[in-house]
Each structure stands twice: as C-alpha cells, then as structure tokens.
N, C-alpha and C. Protein backbone atom coordinates (compact mmCIF):
# COMPACT_ATOMS: atom_id res chain seq x y z
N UNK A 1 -11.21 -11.08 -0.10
CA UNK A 1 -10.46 -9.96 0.43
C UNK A 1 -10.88 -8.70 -0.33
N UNK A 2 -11.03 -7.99 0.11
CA UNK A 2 -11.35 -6.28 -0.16
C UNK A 2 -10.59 -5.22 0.38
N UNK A 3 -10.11 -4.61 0.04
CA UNK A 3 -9.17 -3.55 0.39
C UNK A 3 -10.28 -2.00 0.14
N UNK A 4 -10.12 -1.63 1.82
CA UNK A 4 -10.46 -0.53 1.73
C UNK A 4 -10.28 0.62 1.60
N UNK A 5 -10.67 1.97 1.55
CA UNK A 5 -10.24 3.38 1.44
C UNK A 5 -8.73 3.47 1.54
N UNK A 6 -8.49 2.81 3.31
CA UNK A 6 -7.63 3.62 3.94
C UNK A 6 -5.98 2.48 3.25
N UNK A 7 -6.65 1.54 2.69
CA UNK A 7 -5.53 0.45 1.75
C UNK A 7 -5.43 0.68 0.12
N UNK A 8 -6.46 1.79 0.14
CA UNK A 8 -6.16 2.04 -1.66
C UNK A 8 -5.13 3.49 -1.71
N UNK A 9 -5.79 4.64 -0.68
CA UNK A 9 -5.26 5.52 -0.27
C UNK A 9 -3.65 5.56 0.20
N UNK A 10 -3.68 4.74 0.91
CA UNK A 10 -2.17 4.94 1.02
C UNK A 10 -1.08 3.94 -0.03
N UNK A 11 -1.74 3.32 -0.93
CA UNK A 11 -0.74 3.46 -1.92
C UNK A 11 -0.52 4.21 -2.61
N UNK A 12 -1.54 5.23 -2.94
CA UNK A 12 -1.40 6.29 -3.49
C UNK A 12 -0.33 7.49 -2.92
N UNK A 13 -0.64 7.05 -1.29
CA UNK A 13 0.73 8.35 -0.81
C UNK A 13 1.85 7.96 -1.08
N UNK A 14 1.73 6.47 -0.88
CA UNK A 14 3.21 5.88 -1.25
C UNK A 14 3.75 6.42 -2.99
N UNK A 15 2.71 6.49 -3.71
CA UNK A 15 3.26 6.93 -4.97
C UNK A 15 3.35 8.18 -5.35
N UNK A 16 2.73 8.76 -4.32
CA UNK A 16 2.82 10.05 -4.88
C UNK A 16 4.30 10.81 -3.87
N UNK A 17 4.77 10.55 -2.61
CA UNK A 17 6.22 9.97 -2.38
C UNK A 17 7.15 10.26 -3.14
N UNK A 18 6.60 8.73 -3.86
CA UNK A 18 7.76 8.48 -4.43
C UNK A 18 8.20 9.56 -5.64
N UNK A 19 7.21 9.50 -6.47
CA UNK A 19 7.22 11.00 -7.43
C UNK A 19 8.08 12.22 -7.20
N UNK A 20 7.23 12.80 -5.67
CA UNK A 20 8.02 14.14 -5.68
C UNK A 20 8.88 14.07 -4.68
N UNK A 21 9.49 13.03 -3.78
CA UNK A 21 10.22 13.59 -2.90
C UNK A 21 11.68 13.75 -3.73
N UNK A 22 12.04 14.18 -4.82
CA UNK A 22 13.26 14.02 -5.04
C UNK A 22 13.45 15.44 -4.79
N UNK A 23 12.36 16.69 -4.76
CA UNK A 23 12.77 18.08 -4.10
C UNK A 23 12.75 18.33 -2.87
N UNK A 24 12.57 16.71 -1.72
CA UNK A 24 12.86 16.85 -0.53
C UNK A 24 11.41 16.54 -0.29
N UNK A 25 11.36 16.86 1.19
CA UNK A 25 10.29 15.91 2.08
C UNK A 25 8.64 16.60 1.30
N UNK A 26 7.93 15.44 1.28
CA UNK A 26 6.71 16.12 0.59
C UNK A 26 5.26 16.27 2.03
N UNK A 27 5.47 17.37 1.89
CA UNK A 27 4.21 17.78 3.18
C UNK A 27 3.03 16.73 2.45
N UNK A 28 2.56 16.53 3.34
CA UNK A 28 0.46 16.05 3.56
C UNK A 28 -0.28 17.05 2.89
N UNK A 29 -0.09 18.03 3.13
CA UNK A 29 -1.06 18.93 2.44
C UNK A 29 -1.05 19.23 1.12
N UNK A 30 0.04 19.05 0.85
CA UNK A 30 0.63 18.98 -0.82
C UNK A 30 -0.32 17.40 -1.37
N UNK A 31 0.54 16.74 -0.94
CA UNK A 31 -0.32 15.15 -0.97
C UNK A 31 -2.10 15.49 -1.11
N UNK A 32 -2.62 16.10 -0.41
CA UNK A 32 -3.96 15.86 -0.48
C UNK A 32 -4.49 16.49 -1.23
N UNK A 33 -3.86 17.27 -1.69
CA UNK A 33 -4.59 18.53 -3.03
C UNK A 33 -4.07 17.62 -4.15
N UNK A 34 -3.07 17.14 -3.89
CA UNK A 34 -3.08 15.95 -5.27
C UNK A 34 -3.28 15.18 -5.37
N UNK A 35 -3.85 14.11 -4.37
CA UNK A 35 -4.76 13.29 -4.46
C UNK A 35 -6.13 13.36 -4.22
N UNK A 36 -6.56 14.62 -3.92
CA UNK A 36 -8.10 14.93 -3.61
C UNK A 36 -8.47 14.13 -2.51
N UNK A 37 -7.68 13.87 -1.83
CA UNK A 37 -7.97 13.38 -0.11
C UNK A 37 -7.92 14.57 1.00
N UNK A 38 -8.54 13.89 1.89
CA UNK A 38 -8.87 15.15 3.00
C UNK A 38 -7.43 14.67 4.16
N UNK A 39 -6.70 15.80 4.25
CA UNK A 39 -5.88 15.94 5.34
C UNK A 39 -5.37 15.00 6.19
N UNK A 40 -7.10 15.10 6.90
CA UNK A 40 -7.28 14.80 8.29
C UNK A 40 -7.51 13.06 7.88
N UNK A 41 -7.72 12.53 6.85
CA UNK A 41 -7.77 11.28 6.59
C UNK A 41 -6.51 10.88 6.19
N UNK A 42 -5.87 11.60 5.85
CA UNK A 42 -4.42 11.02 5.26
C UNK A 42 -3.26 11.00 6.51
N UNK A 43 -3.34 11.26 7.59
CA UNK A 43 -3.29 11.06 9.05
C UNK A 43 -3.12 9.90 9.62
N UNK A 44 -4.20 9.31 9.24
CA UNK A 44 -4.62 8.10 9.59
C UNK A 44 -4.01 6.88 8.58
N UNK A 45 -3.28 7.22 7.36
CA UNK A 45 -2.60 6.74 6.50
C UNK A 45 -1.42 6.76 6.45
N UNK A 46 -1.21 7.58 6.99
CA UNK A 46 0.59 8.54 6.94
C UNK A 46 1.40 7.66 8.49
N UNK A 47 0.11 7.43 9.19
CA UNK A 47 0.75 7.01 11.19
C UNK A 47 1.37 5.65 10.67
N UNK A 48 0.41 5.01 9.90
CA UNK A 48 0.97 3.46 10.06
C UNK A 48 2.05 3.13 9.22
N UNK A 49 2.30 3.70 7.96
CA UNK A 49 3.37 3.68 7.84
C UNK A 49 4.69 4.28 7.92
N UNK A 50 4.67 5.27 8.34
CA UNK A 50 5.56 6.04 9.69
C UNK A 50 6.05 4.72 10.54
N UNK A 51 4.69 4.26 11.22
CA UNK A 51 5.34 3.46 12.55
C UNK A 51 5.81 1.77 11.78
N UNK A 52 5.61 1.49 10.86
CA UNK A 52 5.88 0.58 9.96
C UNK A 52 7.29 0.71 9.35
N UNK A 53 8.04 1.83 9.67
CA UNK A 53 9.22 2.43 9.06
C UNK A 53 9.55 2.44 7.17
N UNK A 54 7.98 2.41 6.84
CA UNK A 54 7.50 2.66 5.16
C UNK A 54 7.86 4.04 4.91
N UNK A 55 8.11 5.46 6.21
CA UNK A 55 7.94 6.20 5.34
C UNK A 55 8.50 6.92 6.92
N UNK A 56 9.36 8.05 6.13
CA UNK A 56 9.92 8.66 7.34
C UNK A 56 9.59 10.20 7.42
N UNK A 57 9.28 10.33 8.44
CA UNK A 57 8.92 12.18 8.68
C UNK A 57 10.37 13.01 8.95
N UNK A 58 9.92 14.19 8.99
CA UNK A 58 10.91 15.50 9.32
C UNK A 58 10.23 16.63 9.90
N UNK A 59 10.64 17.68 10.66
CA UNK A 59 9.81 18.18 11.01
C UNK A 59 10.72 20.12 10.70
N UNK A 60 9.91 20.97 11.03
CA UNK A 60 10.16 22.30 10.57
C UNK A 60 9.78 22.35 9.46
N UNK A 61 10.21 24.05 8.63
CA UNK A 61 10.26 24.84 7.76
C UNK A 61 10.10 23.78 6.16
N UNK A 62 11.08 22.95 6.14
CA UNK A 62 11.54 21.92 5.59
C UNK A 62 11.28 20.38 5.65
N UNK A 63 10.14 20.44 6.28
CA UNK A 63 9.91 19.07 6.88
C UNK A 63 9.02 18.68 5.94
N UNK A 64 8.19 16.87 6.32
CA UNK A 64 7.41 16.60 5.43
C UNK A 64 7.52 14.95 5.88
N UNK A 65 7.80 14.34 4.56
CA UNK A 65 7.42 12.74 4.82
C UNK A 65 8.48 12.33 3.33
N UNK A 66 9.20 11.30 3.65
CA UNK A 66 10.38 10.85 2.51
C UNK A 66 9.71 8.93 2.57
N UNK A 67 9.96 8.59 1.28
CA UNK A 67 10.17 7.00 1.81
C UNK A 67 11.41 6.79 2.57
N UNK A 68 11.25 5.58 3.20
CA UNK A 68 12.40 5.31 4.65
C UNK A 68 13.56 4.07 3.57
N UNK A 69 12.97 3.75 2.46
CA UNK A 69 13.82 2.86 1.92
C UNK A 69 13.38 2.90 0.52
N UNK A 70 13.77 2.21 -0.39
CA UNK A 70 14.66 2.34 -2.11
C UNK A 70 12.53 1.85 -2.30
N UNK A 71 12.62 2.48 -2.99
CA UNK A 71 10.99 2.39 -3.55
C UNK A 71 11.01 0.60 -4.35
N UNK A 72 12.17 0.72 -4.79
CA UNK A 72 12.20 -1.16 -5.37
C UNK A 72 11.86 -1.78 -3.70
N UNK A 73 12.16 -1.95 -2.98
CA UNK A 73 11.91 -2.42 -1.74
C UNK A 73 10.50 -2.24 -1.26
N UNK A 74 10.08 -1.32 -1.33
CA UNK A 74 8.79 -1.62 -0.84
C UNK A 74 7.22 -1.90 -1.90
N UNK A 75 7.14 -3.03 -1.12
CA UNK A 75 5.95 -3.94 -2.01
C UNK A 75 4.40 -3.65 -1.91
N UNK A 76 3.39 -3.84 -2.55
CA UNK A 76 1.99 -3.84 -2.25
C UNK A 76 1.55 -4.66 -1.63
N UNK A 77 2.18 -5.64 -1.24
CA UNK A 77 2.23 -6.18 -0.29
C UNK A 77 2.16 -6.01 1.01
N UNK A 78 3.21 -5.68 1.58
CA UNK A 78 3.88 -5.05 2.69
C UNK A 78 2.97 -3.76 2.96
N UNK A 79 2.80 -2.72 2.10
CA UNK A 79 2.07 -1.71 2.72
C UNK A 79 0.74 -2.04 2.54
N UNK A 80 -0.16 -3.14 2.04
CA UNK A 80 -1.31 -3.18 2.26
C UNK A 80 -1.06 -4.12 3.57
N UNK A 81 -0.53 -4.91 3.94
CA UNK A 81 -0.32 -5.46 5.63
C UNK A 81 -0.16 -4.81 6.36
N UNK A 82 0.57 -3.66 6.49
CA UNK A 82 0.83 -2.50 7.47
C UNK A 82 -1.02 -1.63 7.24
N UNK A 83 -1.50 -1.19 6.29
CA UNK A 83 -2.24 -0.91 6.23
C UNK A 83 -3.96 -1.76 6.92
N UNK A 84 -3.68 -2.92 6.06
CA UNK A 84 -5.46 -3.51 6.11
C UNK A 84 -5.22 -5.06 7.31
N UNK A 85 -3.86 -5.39 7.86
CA UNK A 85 -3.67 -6.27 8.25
C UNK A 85 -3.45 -7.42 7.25
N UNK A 86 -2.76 -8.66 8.14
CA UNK A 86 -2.67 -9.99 7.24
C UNK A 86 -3.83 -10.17 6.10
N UNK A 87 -2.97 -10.40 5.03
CA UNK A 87 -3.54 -10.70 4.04
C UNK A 87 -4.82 -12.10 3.79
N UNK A 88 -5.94 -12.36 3.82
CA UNK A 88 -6.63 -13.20 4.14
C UNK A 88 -7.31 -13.75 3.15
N UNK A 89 -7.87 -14.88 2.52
CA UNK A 89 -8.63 -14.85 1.87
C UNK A 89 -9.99 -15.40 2.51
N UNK A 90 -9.99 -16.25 3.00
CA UNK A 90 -10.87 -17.01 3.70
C UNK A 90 -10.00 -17.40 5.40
N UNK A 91 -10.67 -17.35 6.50
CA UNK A 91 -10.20 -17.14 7.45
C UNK A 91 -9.32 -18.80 7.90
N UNK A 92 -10.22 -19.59 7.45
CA UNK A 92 -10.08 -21.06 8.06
C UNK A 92 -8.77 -21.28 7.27
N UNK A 93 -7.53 -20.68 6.42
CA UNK A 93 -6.88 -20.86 5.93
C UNK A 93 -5.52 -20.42 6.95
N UNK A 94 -5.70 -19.38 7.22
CA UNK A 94 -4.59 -19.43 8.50
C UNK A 94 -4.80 -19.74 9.73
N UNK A 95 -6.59 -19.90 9.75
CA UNK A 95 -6.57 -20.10 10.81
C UNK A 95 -7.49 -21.68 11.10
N UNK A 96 -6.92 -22.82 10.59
CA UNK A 96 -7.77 -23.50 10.62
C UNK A 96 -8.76 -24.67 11.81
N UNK A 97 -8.12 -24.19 13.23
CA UNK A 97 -9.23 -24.69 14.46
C UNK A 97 -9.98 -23.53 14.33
N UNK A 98 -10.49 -22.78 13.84
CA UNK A 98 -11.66 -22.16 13.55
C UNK A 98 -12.68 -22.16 12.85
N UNK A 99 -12.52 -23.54 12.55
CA UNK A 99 -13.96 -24.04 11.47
C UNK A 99 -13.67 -25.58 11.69
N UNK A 100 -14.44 -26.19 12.35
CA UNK A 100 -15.18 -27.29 12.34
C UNK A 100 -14.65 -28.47 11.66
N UNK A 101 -14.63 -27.82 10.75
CA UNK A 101 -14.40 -28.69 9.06
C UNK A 101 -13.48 -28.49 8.43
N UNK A 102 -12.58 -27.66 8.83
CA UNK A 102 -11.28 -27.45 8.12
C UNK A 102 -10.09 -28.77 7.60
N UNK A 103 -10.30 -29.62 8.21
CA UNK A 103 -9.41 -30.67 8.31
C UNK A 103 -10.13 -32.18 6.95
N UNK A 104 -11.29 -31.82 6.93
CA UNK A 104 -12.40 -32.14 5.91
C UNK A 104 -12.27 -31.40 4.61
N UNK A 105 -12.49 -30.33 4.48
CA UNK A 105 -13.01 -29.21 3.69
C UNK A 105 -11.93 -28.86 2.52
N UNK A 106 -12.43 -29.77 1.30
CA UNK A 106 -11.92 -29.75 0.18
C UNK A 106 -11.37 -28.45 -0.60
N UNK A 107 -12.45 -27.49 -0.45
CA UNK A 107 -12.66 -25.77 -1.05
C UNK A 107 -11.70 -25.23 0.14
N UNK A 108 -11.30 -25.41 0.99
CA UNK A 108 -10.08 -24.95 1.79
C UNK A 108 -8.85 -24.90 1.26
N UNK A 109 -8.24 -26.16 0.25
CA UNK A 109 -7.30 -25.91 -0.48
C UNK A 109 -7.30 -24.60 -1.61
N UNK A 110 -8.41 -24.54 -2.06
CA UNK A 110 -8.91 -23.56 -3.32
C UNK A 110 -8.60 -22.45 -2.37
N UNK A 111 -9.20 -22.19 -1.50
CA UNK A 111 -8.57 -21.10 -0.99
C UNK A 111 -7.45 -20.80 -0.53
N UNK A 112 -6.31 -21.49 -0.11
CA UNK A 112 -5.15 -21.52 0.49
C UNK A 112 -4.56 -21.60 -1.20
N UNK A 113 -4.88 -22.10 -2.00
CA UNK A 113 -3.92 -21.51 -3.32
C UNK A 113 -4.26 -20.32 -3.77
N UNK A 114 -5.57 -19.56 -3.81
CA UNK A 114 -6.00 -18.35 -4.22
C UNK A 114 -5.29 -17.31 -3.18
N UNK A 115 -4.94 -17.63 -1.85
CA UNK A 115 -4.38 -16.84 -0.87
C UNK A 115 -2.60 -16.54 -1.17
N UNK A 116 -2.05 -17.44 -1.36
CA UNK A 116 -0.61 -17.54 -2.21
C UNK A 116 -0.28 -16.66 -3.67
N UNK A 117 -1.47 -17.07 -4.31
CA UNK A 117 -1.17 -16.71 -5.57
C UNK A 117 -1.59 -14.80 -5.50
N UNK A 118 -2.64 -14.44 -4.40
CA UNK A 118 -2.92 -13.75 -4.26
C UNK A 118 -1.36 -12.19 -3.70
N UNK A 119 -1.09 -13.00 -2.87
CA UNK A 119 -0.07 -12.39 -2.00
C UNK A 119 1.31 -12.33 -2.96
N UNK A 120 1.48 -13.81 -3.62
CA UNK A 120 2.52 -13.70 -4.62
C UNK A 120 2.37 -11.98 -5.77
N UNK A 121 1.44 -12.13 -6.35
CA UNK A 121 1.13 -10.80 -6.77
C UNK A 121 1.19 -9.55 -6.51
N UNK A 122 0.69 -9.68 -5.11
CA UNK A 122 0.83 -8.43 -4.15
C UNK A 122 2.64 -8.15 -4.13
N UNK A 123 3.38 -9.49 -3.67
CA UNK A 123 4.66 -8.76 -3.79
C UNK A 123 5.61 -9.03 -4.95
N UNK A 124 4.87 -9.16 -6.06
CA UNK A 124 5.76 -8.63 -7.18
C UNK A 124 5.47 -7.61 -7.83
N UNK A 125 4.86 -6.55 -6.97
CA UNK A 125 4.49 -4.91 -7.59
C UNK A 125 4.88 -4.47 -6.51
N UNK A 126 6.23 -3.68 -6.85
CA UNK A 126 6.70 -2.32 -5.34
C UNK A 126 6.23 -1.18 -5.90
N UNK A 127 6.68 -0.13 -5.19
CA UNK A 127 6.09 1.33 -5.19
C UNK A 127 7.23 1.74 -6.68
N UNK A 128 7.95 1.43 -6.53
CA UNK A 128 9.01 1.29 -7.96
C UNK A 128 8.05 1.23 -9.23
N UNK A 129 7.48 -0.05 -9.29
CA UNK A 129 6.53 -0.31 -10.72
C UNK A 129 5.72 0.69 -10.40
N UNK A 130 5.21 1.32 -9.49
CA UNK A 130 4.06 2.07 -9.84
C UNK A 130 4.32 3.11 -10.17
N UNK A 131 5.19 4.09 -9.71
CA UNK A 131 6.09 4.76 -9.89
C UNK A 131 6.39 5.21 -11.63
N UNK A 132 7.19 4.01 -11.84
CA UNK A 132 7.87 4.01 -13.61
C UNK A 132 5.96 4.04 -14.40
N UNK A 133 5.06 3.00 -13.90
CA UNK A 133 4.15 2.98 -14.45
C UNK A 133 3.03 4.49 -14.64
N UNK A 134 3.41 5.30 -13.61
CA UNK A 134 2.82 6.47 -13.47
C UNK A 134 3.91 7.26 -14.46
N UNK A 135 4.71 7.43 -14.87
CA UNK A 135 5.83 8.16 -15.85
C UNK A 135 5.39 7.64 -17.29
N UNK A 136 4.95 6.68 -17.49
CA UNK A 136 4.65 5.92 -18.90
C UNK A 136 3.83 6.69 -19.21
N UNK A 137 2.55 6.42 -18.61
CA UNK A 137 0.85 6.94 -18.18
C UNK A 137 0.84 8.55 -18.77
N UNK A 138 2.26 9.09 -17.90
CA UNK A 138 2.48 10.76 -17.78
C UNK A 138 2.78 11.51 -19.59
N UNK A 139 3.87 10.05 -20.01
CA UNK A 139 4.46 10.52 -21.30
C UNK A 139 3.00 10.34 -21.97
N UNK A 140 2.61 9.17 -22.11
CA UNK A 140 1.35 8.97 -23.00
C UNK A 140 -0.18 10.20 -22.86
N UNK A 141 0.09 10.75 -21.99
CA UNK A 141 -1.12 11.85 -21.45
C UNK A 141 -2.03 11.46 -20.49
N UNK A 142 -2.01 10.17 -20.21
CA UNK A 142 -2.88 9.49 -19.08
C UNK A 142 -2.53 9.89 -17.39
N UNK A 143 -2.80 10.91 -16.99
CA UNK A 143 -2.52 11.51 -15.49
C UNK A 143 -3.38 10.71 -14.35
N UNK A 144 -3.64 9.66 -14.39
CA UNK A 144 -4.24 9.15 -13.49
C UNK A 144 -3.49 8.52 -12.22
N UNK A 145 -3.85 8.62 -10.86
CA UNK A 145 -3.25 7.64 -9.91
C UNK A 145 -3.96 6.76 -9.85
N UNK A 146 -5.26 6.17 -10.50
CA UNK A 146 -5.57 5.19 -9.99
C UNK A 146 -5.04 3.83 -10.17
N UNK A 147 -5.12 3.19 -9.27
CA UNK A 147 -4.31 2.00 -9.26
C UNK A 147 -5.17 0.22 -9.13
C-alpha cells in the first residue's frame, strides 16, 4: 500500500483544521499558503471529505471549512478511506476469487495479518494525536506538518 499526494495532503488539511478553526471556519486559501499546496489541488481534497461528512463548509464573508465532528473521532484511518479508498494490502486478501491460488497460498495469511495490523494502526491515530503532536513539535521549535 502507498498513499498518495492527494492521501498525505489531506491529512494535512485535516490538521491544519483542526489547529485554526477555533477562530472559526478556515478558508482553502489560508490552508494552502500554509501548507504550500496549490488551491486548485486542495479542491480535490476538501470535496471528499466534505461529502464524507469529515469536514463541513460555510459559505459568505465568514465562511470556510470546520471539522464536522470532535477531532478525537476522526481517524487516519477513516480519512485515508474516504481519501485513497479501502485500505489494501495485497488484493487476493479481500478479494480472494481473484487469484487462482488464494485458497492454497500460504503468504496470503502474511498478508491478511500485515493488512489488520496495518489498519489497526491507521485507527489508533485521529486528527486529535496529530493535532496535540503538532503543539509538542510547536513548543519544542520543530514547525513541521509533516506526517
């Protein structure tokens, strides 16, 4: 599994969210000058979890983008699924009449535990830990979002 741009990126909106919306809805354009993302790509980040109900818009003078629920609630999990789709490691694991040999295929277990343990991980980090972990980072002088 590999997580791309548009699955590293929007955890980052998710954290950066979470950060400033406590002065109210945080525009995209704000977002992209602080994450050094382009706009028009963060669009394409911002729709799915919108329609995922990860993250709620407003519109006017005052408008912007809020999380839709308690930042402990939402997992890296969850928004890399809304983002990159089901979590996969090897395909024949959820999907196993799609290989021949699945019903044979010893290294199929190896993968169906690496897929668990994988996902287990994914959802024991919400936007919460990243969050407090970006405040640690902040006190210590380390300003980084990368994640």
């Amino acid at each position: 599994m590999k997580v791309s741009t548009k699955g590293r990126y929007g955890l980052r909106v998710l954290l950066d969210i979470a950060i400033h919306q406590k002065g109210g809805p945080v525009i995209l354009r704000d977002i992209a000058a602080r994450q050094g993302i382009s706009e028009k790509y963060l669009w394409q980040v911002i729709n799915p979890l919108k329609s995922a109900g990860i993250v709620n818009s407003s519109r006017g003078a005052k408008g912007g983008y809020m999380l839709a629920k308690d930042p402990v609630r939402i997992t890296v999990l969850e928004a890399l699924t809304v983002l990159e789709g089901p979590v996969c490691v090897v395909d024949c694991v959820d999907d196993p009449d799609g290989c021949e040999r699945s019903s044979l295929c010893v290294t199929r277990g190896v993968w169906a535990k690496l897929e668990v343990a994988v996902k287990e991980a994914m959802k024991g980090i919400t936007v919460k830990d990243l969050a407090d972990q970006h405040k640690d980072d902040q006190t210590k002088g380390n300003f980084s979002y990368v994640i």
